[in-house]
Protein backbone atom coordinates (compact mmCIF):
# COMPACT_ATOMS: atom_id res chain seq x y z
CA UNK A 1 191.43 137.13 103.73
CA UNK A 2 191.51 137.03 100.12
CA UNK A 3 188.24 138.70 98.58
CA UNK A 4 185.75 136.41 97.12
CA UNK A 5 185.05 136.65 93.04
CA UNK A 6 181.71 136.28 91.45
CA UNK A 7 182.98 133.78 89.26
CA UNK A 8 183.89 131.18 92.16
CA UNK A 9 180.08 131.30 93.46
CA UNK A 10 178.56 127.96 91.77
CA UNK A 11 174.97 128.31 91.10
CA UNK A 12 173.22 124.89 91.69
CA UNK A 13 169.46 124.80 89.16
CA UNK A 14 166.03 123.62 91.28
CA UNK A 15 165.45 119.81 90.68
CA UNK A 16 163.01 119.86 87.77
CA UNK A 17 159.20 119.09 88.45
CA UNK A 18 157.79 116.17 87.99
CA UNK A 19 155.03 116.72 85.64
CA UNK A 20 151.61 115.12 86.69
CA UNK A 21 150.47 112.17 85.03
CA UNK A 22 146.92 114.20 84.49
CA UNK A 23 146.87 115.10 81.10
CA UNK A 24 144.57 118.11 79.89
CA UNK A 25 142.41 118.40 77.14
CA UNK A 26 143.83 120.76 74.59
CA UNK A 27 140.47 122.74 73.93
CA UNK A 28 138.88 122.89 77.74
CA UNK A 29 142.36 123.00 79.81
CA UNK A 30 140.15 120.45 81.75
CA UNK A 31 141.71 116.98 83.31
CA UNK A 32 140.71 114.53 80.80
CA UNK A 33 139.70 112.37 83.42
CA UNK A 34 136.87 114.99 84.65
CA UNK A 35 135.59 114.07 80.78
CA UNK A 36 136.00 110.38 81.29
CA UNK A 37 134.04 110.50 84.36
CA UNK A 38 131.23 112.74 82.93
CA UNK A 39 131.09 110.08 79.88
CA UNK A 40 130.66 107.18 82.44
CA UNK A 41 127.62 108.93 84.59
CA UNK A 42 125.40 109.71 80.77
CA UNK A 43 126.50 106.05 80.10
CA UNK A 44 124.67 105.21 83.18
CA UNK A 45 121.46 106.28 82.82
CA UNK A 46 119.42 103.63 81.91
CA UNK A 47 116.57 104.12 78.86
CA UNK A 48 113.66 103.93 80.07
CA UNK A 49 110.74 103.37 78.01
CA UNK A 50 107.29 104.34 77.15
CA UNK A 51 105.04 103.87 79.97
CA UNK A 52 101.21 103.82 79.06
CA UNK A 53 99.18 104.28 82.03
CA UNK A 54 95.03 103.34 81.43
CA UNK A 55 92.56 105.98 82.37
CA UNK A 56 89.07 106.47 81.66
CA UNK A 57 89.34 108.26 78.63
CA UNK A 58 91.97 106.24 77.03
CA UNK A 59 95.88 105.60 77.83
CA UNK A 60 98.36 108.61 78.32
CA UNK A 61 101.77 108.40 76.60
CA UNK A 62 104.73 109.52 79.10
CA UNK A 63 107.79 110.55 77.64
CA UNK A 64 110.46 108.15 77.54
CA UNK A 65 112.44 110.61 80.16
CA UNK A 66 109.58 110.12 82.57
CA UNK A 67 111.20 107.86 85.30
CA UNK A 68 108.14 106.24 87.58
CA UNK A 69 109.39 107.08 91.48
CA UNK A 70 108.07 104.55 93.83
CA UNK A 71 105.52 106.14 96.54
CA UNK A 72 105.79 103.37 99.36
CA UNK A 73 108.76 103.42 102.12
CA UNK A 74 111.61 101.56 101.46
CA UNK A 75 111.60 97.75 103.17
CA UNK A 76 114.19 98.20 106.14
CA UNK A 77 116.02 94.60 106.87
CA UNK A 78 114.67 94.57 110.47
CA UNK A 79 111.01 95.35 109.29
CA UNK A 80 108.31 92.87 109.45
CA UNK A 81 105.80 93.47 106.49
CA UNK A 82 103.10 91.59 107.96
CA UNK A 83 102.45 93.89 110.38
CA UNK A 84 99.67 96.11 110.53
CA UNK A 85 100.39 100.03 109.07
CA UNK A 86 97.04 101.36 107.86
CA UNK A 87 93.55 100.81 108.86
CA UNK A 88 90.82 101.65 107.38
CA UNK A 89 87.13 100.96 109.03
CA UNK A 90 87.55 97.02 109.51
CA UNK A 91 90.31 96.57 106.79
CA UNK A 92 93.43 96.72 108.00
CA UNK A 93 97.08 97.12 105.61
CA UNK A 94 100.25 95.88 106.04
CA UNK A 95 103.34 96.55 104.05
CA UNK A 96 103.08 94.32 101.93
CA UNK A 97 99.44 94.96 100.61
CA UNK A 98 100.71 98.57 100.11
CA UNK A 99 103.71 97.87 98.29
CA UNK A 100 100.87 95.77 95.20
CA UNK A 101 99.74 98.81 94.76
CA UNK A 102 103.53 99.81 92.82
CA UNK A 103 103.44 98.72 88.88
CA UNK A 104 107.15 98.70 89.16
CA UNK A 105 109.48 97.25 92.13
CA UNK A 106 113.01 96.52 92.47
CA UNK A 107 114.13 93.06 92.04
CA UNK A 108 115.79 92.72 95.64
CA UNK A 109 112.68 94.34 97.25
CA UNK A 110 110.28 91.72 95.07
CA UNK A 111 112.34 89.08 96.12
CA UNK A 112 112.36 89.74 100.00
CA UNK A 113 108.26 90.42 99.81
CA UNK A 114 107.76 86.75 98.51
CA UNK A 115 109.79 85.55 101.44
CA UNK A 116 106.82 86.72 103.43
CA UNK A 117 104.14 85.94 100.68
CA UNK A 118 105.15 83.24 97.88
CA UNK A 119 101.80 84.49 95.63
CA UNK A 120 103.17 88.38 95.78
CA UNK A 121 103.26 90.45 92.19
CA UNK A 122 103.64 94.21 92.19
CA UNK A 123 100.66 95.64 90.36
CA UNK A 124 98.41 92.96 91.80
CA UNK A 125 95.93 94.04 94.41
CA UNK A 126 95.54 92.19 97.52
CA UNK A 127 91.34 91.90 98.30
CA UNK A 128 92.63 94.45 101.42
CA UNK A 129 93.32 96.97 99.37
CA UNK A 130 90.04 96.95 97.12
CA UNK A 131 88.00 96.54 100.58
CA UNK A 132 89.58 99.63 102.49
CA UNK A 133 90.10 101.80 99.22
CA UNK A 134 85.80 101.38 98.66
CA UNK A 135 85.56 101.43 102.91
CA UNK A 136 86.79 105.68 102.75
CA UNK A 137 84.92 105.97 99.55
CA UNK A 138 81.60 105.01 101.27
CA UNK A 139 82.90 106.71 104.00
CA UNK A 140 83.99 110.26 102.38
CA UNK A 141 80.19 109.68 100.13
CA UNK A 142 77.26 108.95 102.40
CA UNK A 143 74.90 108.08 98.99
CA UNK A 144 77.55 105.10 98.13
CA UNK A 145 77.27 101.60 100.02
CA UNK A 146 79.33 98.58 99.32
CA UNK A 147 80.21 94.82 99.95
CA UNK A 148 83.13 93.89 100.64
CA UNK A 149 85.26 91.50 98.14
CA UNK A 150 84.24 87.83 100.26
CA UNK A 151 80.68 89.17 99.36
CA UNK A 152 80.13 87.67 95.99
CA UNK A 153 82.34 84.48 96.54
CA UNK A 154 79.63 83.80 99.38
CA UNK A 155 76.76 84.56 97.09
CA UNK A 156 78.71 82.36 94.22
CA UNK A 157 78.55 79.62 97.50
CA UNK A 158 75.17 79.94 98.25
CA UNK A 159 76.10 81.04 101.79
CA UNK A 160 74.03 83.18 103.96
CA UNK A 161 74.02 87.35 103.06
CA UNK A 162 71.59 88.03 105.96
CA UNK A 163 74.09 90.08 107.65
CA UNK A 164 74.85 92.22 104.55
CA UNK A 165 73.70 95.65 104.52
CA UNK A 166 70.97 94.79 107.08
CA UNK A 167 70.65 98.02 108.24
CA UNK A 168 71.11 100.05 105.14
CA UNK A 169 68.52 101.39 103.34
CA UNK A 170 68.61 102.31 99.20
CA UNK A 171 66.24 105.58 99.89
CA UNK A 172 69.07 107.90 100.34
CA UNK A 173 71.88 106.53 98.16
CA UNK A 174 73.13 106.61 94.83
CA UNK A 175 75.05 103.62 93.69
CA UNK A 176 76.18 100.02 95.29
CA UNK A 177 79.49 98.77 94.62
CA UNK A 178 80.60 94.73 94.69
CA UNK A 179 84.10 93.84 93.91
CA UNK A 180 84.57 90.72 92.59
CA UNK A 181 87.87 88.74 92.06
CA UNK A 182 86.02 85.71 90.25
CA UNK A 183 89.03 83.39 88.76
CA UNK A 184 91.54 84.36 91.65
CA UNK A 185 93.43 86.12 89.54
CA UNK A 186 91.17 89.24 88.00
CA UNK A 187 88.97 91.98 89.04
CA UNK A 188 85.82 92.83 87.82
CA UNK A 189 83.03 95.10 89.80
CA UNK A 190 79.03 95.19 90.10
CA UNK A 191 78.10 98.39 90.47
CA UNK A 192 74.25 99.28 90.80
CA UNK A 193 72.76 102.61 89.82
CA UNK A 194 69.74 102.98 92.05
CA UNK A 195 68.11 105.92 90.03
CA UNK A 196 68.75 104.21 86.54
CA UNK A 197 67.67 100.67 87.90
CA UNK A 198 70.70 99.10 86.53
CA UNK A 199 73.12 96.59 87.60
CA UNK A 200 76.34 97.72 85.79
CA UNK A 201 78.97 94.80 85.15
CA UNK A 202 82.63 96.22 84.78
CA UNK A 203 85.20 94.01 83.61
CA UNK A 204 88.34 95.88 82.76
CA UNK A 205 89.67 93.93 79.94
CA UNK A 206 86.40 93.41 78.03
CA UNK A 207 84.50 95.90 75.60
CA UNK A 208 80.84 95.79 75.80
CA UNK A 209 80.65 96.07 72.43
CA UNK A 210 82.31 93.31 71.15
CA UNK A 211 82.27 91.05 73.87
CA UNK A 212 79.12 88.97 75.66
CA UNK A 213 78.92 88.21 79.31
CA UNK A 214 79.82 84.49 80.31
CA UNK A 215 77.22 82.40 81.90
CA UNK A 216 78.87 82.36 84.91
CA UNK A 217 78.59 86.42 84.95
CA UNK A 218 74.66 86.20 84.06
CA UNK A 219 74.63 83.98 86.95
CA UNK A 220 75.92 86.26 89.39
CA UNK A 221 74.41 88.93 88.54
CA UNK A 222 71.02 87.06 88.60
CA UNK A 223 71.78 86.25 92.45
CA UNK A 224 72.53 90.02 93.04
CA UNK A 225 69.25 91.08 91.81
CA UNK A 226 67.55 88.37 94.36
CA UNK A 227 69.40 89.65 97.13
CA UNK A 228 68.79 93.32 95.88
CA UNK A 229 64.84 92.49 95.42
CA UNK A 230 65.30 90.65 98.97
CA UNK A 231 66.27 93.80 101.18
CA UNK A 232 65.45 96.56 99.22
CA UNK A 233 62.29 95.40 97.55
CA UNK A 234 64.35 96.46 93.82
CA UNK A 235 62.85 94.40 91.33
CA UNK A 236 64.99 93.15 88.19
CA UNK A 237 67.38 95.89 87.61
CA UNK A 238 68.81 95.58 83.87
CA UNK A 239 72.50 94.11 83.43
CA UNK A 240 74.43 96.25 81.40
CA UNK A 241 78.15 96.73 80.65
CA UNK A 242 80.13 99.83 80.24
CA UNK A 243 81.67 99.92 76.33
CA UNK A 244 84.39 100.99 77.09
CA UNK A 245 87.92 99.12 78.23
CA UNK A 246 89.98 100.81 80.94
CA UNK A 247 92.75 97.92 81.25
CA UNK A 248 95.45 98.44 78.83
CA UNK A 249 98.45 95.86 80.09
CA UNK A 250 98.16 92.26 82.37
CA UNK A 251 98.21 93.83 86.06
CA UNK A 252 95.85 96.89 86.66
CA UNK A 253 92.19 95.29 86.79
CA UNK A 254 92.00 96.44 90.67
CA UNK A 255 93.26 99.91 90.11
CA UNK A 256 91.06 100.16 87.28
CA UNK A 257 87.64 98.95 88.69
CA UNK A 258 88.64 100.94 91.92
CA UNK A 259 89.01 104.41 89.92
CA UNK A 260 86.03 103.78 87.55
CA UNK A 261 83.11 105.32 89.94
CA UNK A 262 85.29 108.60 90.57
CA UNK A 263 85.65 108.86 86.59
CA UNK A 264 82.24 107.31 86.12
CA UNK A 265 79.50 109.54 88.71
């Protein structure tokens, strides 16, 4: 058998490889796409802007990064807000009285809480909330009594208050609080100093300075000192009104008036 040459032995070259359609970028040696998709996540975050939250001394600016992070659960489909999560004393919360407590709400969720309540607004206080937020105050502070929201539409009604604080006694306290949602759609408190003698009128919006009391307020608070002289033998306390305005936007009268006698005592 003849002796093979060299020269007959055909060499056949690799198929060539198919580049990939990836390009990179010159300066990183990075897929562009890893760029693209980095561009599309910064172009995502929304802007959000200044948020001014009211406070006793004055509003505080938040940065424009500050992003408000709801505190309430989630609303699971097979929930039924209307039942019964918190109780406090005789007040008892549901889901959706907690969730008016949130300035800020996400369309869906606002959307499926007005199924269940047609008059629901985030940032709007349901009288539930006032009652069982002042029901732990009086309870955590033995010197603080108060009446609960119905209190003053009664007394605006001439119904009967026998039943209202009829076995309290103004020896050992330090304040009385009324909450008060007069027009249906806006708080305002009575608060009474017992050492001072004064029936303070709170009305977050309003600057005692600049602004009188309506006749309607007078009125009330005329009443209150009746009912005050009635069962505690208090004679005449002065009306007065704080000169100062805690409310800075259209939806936090209840969280105001609520936080004004921890700021305030």
């Amino acid at each position: 058998m003849p002796e093979e040459s060299k020269n007959d032995i055909t060499v056949v070259a690799p198929p060539p490889v198919k580049k990939s359609k990836l390009a990179l970028n010159k300066k990183t040696d990075k897929p562009k796409q890893q760029k693209k998709l980095q561009t599309k996540t910064t172009a995502a975050t929304p802007h959000v802007p200044d948020t001014v939250f009211p406070s006793a001394k004055g509003a505080t600016n938040f940065s424009s990064r500050t992003v408000y992070a709801p505190f309430t659960p989630i609303l699971p489909p097979s929930m039924n807000p209307t039942e019964t999560i918190v109780r406090n004393g005789p007040h008892s919360l549901n889901i959706i009285n907690l969730k008016s407590l949130e300035p800020v709400l996400p369309r869906g969720e606002k959307m499926a809480l007005k199924v269940w309540d047609k008059e629901f607004r985030a940032g709007w206080l349901y009288d539930e909330v006032i009652n069982a937020f002042f029901w732990k105050m009086q309870e955590d502070n033995p010197r603080l009594i108060f009446a609960p929201s119905t209190t003053m539409t009664a007394i605006m009604h001439w119904s009967s208050t026998r039943r209202l604080w009829s076995i309290e006694s103004l020896d050992d306290k330090d304040f009385a609080f009324i909450p008060w949602n007069a027009t249906g759609n806006h708080w305002v408190l009575f608060a009474l100093d017992v050492a001072k003698k004064t029936l303070l009128f709170l009305d977050p919006l309003m600057n005692g300075n600049d602004q009188t009391l309506s006749r309607r307020t007078k009125d009330a608070a005329q009443r209150l000192s009746n009912i005050f002289m009635t069962k505690f033998s208090l004679h005449n306390p002065v009306l007065e009104q704080p000169t100062k305005a805690l409310q800075k936007d259209g939806s936090s009268c209840g969280v105001c008036l609520s936080l004004w006698p921890a700021v305030s005592m």
